[in-house]
N, C-alpha and C. Protein backbone atom coordinates (compact mmCIF):
# COMPACT_ATOMS: atom_id res chain seq x y z
N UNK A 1 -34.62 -10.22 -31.67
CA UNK A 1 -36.04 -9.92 -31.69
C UNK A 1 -36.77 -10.94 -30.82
N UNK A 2 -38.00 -10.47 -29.95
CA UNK A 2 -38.61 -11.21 -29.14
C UNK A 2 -39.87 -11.47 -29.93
N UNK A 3 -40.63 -12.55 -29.91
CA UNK A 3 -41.81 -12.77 -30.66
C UNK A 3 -43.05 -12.59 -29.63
N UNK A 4 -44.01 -11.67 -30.09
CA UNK A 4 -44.95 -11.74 -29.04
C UNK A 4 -45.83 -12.00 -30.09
N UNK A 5 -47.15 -11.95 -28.90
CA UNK A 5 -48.83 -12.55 -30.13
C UNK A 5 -49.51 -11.35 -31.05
N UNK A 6 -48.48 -10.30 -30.84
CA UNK A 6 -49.37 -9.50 -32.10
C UNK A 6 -48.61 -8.91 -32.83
N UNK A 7 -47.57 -10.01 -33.19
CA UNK A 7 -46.79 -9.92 -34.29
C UNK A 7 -47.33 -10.55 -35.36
N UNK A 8 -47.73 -10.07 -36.93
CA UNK A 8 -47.83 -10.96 -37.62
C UNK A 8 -47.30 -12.39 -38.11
N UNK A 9 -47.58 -13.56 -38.10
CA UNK A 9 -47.32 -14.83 -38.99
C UNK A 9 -45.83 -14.38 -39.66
N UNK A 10 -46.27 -13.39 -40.93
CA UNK A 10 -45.37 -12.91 -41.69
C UNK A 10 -44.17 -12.05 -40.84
N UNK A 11 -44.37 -11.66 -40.29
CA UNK A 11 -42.99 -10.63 -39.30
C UNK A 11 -42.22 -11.83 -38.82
N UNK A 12 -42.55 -12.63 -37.94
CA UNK A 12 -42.02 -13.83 -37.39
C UNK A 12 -41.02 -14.60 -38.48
N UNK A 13 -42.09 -15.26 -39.94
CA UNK A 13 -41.42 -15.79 -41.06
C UNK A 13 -40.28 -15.36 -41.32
N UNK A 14 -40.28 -14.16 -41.80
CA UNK A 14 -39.66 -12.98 -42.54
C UNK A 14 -38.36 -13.00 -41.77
N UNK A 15 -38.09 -13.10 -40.66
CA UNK A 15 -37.17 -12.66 -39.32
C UNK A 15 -36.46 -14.40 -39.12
N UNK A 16 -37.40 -14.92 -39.41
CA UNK A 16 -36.79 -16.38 -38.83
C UNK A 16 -37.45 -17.64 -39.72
N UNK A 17 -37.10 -17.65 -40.81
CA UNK A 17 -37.67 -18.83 -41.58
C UNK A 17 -38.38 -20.59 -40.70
N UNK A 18 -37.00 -20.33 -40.12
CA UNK A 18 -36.97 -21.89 -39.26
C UNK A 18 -38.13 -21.88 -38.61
N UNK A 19 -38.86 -21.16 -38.53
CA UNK A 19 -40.28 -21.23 -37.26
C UNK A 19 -41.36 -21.80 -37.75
N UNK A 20 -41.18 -21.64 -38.92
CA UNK A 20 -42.36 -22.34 -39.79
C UNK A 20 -42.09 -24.20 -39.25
N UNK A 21 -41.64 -24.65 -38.75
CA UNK A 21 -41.91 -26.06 -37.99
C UNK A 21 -42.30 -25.34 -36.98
N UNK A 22 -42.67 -24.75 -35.89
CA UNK A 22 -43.04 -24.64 -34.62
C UNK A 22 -44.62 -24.31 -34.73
N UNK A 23 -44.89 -23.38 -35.67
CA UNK A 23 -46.29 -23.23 -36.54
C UNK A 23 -46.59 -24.78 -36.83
N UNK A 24 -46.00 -25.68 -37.61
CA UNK A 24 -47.12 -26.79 -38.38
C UNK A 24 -47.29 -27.59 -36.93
N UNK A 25 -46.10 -27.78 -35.73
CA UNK A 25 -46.56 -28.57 -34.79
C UNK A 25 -47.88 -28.34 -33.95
N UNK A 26 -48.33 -27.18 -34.64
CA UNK A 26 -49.83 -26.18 -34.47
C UNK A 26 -50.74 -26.47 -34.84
N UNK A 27 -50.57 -26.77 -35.88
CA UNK A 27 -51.81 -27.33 -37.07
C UNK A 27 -51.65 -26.63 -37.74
N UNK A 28 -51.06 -25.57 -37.86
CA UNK A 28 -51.08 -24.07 -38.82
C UNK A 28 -50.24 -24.10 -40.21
N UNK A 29 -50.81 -25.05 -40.83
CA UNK A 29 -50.42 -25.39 -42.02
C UNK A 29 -50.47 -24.54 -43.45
N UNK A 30 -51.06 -23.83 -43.04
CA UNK A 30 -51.03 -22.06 -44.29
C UNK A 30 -50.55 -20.86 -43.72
N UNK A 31 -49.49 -21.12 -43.43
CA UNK A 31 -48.55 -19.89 -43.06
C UNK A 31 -48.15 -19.09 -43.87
N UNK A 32 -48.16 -19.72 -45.06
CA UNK A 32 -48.11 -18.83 -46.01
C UNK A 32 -48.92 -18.51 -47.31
N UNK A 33 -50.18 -18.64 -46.27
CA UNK A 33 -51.06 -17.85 -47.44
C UNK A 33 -51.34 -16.53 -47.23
N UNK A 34 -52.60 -16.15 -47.50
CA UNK A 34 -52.37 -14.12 -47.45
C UNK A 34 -52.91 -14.32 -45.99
N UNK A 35 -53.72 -15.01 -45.53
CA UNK A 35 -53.81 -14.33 -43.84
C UNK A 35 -52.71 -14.10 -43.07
N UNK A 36 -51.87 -14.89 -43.79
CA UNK A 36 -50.45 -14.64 -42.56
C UNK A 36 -49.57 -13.19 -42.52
N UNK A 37 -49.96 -12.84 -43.61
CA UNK A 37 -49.22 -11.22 -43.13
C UNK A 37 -50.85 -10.09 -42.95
N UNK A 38 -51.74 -10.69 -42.61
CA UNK A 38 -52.37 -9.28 -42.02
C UNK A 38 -53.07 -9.96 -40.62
N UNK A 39 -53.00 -11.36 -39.88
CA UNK A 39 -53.36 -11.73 -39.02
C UNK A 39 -52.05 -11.90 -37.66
N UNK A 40 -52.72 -11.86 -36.69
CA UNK A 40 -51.06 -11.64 -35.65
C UNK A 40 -51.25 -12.90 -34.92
N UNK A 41 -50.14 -13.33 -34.53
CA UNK A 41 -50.25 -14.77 -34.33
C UNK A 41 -51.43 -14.84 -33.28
N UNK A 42 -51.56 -14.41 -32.42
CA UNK A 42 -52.69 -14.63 -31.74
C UNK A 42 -53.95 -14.94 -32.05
N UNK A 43 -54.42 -14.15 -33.75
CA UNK A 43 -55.99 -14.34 -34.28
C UNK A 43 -55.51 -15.70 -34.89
N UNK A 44 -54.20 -15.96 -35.44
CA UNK A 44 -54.07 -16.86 -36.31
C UNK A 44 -54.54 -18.24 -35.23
N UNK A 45 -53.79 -18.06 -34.31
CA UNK A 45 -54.42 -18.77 -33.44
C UNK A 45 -55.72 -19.50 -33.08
N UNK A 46 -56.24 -18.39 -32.29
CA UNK A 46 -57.52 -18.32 -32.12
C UNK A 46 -58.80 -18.98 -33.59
N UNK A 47 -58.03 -18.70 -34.56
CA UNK A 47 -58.89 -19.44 -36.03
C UNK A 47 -58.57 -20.99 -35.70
N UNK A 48 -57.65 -21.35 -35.58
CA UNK A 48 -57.29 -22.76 -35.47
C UNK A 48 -57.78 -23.23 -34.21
N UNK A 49 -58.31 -22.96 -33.14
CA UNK A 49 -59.23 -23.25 -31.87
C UNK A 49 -57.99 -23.40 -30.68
N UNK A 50 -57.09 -22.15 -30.55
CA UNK A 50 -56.36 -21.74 -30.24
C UNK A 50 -56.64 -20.32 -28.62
N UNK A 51 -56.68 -20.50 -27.39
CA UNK A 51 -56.26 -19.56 -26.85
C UNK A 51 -55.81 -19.37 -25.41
N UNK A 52 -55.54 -18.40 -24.65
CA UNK A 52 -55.11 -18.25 -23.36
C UNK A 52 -53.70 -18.71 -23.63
N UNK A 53 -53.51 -19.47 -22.37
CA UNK A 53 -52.25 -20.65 -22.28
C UNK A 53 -51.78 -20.83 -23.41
N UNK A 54 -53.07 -21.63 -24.45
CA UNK A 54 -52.47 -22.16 -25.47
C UNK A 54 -51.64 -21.12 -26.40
N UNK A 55 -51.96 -19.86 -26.44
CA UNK A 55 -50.84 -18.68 -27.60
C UNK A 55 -49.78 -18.44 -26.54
N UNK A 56 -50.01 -18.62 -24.98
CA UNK A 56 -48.42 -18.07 -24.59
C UNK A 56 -47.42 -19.04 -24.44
N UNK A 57 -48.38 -20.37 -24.69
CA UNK A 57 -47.36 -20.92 -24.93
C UNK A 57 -46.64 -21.19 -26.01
N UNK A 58 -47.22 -20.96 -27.30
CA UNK A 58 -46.79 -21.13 -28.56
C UNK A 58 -45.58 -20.00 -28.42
N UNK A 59 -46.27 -18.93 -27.99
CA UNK A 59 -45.19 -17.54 -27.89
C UNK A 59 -44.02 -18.13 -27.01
N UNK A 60 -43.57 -18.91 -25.97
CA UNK A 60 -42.78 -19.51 -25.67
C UNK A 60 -42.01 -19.97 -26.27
N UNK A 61 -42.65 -21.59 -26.83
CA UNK A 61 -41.82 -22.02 -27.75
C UNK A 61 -41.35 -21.23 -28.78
N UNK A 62 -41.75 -20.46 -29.44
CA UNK A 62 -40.93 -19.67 -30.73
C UNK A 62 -39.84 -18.97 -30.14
N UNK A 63 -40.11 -18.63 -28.69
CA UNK A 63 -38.61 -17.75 -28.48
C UNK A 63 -37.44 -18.42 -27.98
N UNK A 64 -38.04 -19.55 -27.58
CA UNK A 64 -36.92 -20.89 -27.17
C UNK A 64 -36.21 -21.10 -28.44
N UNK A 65 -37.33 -21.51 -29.60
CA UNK A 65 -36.74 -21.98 -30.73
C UNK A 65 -35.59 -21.16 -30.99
N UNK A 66 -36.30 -19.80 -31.46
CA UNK A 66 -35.02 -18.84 -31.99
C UNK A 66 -33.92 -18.21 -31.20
N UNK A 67 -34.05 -18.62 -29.42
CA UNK A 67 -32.94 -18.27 -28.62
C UNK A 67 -31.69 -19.30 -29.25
N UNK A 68 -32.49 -20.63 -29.55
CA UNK A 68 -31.55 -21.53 -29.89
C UNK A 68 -30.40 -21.74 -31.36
N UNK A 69 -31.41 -20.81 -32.00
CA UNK A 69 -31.11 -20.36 -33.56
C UNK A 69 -29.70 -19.14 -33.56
N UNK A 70 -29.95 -18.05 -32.52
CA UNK A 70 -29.38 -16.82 -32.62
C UNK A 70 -28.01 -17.11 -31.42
N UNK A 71 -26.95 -16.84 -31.97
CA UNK A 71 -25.88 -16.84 -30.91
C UNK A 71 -25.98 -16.07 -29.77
N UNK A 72 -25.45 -16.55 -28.53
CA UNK A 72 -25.82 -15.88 -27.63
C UNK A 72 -25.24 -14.55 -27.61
N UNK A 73 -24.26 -14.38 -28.41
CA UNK A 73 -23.60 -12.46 -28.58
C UNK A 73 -24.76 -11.79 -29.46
N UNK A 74 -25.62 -12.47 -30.63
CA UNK A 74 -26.77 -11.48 -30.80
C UNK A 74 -27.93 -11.29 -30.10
N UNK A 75 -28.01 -12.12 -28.93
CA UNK A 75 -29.46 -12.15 -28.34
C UNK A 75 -29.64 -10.99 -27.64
């Protein structure tokens, strides 16, 4: 799975626990409260004074993270 910005918080979680560090290096320290499954990372973003560059790059790092997570025969 590829993570883009209008995936929910929760889709991301749900799929890949471990990401929840790539979120707090965010500031995004309530990942798991109820905004996180009806906000897509991008608004979640954007609440935290978040945008442009700054979500593609977050969207970066999360797919680095979890390229690094997932063997390269499931990627």
């Amino acid at each position: 799975m590829t993570v883009n910005k209008d995936m929910t918080i929760m889709e991301i979680l749900q799929a890949y626990p471990d990401t929840a560090s790539v979120f707090m290096r965010y500031g995004m320290h309530c990942i798991y409260c109820e905004a996180a499954s009806g906000e897509t990372l991008a608004e979640a973003m954007m609440v935290h004074g978040y945008e442009g560059a700054d979500i593609d790059n977050a969207v970066a790092q999360l797919n680095d993270f979890i390229s690094q997570l997932t063997p390269a025969a499931e990627s």
